[in-house]
Structure formats: C-alpha cells, structure tokens
N, C-alpha and C. Protein backbone atom coordinates (compact mmCIF):
# COMPACT_ATOMS: atom_id res chain seq x y z
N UNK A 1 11.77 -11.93 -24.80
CA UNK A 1 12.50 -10.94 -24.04
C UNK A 1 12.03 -9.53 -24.38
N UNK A 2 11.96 -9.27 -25.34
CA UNK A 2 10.91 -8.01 -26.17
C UNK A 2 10.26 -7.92 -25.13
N UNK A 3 8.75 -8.27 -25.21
CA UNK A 3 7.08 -8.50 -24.52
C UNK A 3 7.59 -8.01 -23.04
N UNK A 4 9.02 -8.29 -22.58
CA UNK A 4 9.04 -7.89 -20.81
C UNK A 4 9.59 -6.73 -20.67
N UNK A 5 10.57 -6.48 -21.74
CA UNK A 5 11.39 -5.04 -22.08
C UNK A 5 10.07 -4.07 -22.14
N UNK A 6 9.15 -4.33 -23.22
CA UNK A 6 8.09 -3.47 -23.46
C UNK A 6 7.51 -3.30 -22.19
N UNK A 7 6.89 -4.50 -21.29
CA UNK A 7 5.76 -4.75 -20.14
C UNK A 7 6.65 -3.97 -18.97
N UNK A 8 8.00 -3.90 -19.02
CA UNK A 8 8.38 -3.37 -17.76
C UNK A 8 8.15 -1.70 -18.10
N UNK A 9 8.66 -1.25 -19.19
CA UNK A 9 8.84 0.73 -19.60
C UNK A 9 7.64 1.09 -19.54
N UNK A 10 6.55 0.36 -19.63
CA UNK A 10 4.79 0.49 -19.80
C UNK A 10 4.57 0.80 -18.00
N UNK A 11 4.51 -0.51 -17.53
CA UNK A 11 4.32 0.03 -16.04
C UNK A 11 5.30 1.16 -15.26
N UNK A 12 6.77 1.36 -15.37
CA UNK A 12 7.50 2.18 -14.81
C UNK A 12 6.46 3.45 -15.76
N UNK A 13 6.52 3.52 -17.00
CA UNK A 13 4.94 4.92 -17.22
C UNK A 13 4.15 5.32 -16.36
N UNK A 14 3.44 4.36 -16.08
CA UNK A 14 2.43 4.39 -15.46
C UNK A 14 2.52 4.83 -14.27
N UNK A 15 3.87 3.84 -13.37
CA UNK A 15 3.94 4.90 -12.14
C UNK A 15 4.67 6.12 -12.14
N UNK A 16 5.47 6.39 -13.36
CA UNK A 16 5.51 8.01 -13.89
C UNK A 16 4.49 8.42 -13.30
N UNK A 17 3.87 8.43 -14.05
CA UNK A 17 2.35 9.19 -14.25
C UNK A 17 2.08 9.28 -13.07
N UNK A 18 1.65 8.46 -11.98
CA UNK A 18 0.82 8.17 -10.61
C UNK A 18 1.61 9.27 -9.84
N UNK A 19 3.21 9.16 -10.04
CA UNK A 19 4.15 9.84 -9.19
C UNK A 19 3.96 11.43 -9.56
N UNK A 20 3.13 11.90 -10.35
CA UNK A 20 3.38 12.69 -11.36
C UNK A 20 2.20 13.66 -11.09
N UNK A 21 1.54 12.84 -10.99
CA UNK A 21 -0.17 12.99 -10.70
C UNK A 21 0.00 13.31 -8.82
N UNK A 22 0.63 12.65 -8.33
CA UNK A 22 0.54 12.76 -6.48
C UNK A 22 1.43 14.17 -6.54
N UNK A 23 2.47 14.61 -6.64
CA UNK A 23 3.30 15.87 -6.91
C UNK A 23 2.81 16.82 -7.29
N UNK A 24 1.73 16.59 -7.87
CA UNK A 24 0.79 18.06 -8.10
C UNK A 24 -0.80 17.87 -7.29
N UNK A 25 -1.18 16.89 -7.15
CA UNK A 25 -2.17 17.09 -5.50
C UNK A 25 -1.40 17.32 -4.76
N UNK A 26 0.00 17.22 -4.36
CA UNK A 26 0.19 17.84 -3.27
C UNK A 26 1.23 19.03 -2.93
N UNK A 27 0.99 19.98 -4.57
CA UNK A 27 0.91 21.06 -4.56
C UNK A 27 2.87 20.96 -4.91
N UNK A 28 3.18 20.28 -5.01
CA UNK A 28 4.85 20.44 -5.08
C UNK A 28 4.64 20.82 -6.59
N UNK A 29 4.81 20.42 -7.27
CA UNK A 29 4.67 21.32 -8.74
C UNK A 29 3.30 21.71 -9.29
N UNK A 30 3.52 23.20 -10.48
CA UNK A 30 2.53 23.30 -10.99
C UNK A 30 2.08 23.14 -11.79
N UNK A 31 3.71 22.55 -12.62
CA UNK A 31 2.91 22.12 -14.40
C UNK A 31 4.30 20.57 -14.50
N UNK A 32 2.88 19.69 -14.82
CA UNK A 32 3.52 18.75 -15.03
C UNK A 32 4.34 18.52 -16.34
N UNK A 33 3.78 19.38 -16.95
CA UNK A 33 5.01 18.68 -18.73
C UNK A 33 6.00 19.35 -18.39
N UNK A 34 6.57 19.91 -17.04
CA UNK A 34 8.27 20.38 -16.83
C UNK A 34 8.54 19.35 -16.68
N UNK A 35 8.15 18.05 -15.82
CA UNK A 35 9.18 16.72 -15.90
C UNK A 35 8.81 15.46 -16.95
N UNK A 36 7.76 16.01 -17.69
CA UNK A 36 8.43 15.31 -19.08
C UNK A 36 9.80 14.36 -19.57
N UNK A 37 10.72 15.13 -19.54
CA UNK A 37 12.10 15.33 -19.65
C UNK A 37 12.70 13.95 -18.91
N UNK A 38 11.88 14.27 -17.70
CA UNK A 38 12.80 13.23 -16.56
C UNK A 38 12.42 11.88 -16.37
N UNK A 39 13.07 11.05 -15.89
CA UNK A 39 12.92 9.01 -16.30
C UNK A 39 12.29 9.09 -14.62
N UNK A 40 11.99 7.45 -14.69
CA UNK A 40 10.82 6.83 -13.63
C UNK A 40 11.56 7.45 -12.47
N UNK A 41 13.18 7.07 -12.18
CA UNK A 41 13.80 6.94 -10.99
C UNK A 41 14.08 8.59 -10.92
N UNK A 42 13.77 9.55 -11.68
CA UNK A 42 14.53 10.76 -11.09
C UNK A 42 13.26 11.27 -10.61
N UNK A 43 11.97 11.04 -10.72
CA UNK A 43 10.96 11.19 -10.28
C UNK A 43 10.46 10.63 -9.12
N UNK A 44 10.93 9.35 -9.06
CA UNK A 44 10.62 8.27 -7.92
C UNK A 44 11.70 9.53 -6.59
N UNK A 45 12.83 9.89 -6.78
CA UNK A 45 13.43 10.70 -6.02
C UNK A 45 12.78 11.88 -5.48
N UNK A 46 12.52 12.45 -6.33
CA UNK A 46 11.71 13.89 -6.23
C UNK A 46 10.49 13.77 -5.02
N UNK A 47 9.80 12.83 -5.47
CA UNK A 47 8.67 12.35 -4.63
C UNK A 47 8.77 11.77 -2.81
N UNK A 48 10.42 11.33 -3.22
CA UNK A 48 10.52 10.59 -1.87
C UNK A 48 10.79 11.75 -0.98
N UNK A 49 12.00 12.24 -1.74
CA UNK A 49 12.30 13.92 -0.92
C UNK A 49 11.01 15.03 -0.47
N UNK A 50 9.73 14.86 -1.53
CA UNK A 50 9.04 15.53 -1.33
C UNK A 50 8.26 15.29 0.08
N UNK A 51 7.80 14.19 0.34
CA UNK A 51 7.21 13.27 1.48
C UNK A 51 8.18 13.67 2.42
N UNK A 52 9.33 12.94 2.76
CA UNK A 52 9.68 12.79 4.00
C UNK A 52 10.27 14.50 4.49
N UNK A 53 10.49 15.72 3.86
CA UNK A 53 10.27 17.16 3.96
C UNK A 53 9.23 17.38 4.31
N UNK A 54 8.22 16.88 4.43
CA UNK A 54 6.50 17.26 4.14
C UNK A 54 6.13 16.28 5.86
N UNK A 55 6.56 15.10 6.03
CA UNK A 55 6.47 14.23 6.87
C UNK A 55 7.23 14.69 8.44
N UNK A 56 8.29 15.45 7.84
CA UNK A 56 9.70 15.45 8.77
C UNK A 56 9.70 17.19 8.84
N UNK A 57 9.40 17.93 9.77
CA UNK A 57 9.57 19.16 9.99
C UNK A 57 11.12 19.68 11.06
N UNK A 58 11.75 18.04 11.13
CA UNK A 58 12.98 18.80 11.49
C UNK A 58 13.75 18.58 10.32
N UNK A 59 13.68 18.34 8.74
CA UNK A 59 14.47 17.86 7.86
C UNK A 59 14.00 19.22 6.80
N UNK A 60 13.77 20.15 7.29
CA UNK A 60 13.56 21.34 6.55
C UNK A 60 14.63 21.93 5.62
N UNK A 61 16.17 21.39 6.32
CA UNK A 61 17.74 21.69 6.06
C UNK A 61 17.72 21.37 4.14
N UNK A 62 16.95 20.88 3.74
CA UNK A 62 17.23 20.51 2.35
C UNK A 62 15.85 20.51 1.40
C-alpha cells in the first residue's frame, strides 16, 4: 500500500510540474516558485480556468 501511496504523489508531481510548465508558455504566470505552495488539484483549477477564459471570449466575467 506504501509503493501506490508513493507511485500516486510522484505522478500527481509530475503533472504539477506539466500544469506548471503549460501556465507559463502560456504566459498566465511569471514565476513559477509562487505556486510552489499549492497541491496538484489547486493547480489542476487554475489551469482549467485559465483555458476555458483563453478559449471562451464571452466568459471574460471572471
């Protein structure tokens, strides 16, 4: 149970990172060690909001 606890926080990293890495190609932040701080899912948020604002030019409201 360990080995999957570990194998799951390793990949949710990783797509940290990916999510982390796409947010600054596409110019939404400029320094990534500000979300340091923040876990997979408050990032996974950030990103979704970032897209569909970016996607959706009548959803400008937020």
């Amino acid at each position: 149970m360990g080995q999957l606890y570990k194998t799951v926080n390793l990949v949710q990293e990783m797509k940290k990172q990916a999510m982390i890495d796409e947010l600054v190609k596409m110019g939404i932040i400029k320094n990534p060690a500000a979300l340091e701080g923040k876990d997979y899912h408050d990032i996974k948020q950030l990103l979704a909001a970032a897209l569909v604002k970016i996607e959706s030019p009548e959803n400008e409201w937020f």
